[in-house]
Protein backbone atom coordinates (compact mmCIF):
# COMPACT_ATOMS: atom_id res chain seq x y z
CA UNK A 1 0.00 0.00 0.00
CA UNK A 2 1.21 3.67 -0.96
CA UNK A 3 0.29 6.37 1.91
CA UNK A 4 1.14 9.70 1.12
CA UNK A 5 0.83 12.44 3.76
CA UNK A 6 2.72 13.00 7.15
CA UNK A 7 4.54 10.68 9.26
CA UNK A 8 2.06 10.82 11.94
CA UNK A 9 -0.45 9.77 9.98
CA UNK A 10 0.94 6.24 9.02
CA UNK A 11 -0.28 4.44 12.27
CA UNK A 12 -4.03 5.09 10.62
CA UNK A 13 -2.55 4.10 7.19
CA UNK A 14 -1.46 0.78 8.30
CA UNK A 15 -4.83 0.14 10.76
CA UNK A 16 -6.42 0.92 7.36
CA UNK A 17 -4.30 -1.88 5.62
CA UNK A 18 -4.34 -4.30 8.49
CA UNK A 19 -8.53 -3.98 8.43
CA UNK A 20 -8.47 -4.30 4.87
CA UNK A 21 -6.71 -7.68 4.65
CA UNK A 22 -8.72 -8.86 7.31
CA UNK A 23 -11.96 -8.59 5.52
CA UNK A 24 -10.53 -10.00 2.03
CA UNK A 25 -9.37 -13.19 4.52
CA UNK A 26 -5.42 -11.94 4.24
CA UNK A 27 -3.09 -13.25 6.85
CA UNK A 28 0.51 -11.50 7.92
CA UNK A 29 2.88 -13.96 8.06
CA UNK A 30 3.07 -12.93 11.57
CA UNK A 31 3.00 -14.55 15.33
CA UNK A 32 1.23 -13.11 18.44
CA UNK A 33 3.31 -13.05 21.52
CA UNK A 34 2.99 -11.12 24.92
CA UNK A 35 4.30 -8.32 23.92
CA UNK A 36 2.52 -8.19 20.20
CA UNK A 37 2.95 -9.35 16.78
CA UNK A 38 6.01 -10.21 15.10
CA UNK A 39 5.87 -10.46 11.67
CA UNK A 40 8.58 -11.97 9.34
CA UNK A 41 8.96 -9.07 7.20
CA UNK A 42 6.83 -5.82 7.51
CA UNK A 43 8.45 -2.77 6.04
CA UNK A 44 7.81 0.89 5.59
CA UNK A 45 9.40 2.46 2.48
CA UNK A 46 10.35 6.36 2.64
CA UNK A 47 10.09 7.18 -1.37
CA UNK A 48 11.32 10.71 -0.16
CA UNK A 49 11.61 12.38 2.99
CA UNK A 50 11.62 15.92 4.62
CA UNK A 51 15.38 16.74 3.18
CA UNK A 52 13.91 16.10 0.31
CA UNK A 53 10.10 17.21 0.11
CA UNK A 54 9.41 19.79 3.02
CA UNK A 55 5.92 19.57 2.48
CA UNK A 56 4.75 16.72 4.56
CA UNK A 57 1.40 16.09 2.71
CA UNK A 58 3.76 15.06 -0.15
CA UNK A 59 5.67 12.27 1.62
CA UNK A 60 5.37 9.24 0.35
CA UNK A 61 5.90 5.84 2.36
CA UNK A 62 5.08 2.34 1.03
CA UNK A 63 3.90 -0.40 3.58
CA UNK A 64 5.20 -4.08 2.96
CA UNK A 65 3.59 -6.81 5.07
CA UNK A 66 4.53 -10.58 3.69
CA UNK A 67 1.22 -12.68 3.61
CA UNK A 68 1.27 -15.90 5.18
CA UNK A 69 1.18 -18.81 2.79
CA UNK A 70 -2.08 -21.11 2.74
């Protein structure tokens, strides 16, 4: 998924993902322990940053979650 916009708005972005996959029946290839999820590979991509782009509506950040295999 591609969010563009501020930094501090990427937890919503990726509650907006995670929702998403969980009503098309996606899984994370991820484990629950005490202290939360771990997943095996979950990234965030910075396409440009604020050294770059000083306008943070224009940042752009691509989430990366691997999906478990059936």
């Amino acid at each position: 998924m591609t969010y563009t916009g501020p930094y501090d708005g990427l937890y919503d972005a990726t509650a907006m993902l995670v929702g998403w996959a969980k009503e098309k029946g996606l899984r994370w290839d991820a484990r629950s322990t005490e202290n939360g999820d771990v997943f095996a590979s979950r990234l965030e991509v910075h396409d440009n940053n604020p050294s770059i782009e000083p306008d943070s509506a224009k940042l752009v950040t691509t989430l990366l979650f691997k999906l478990a295999v059936s």
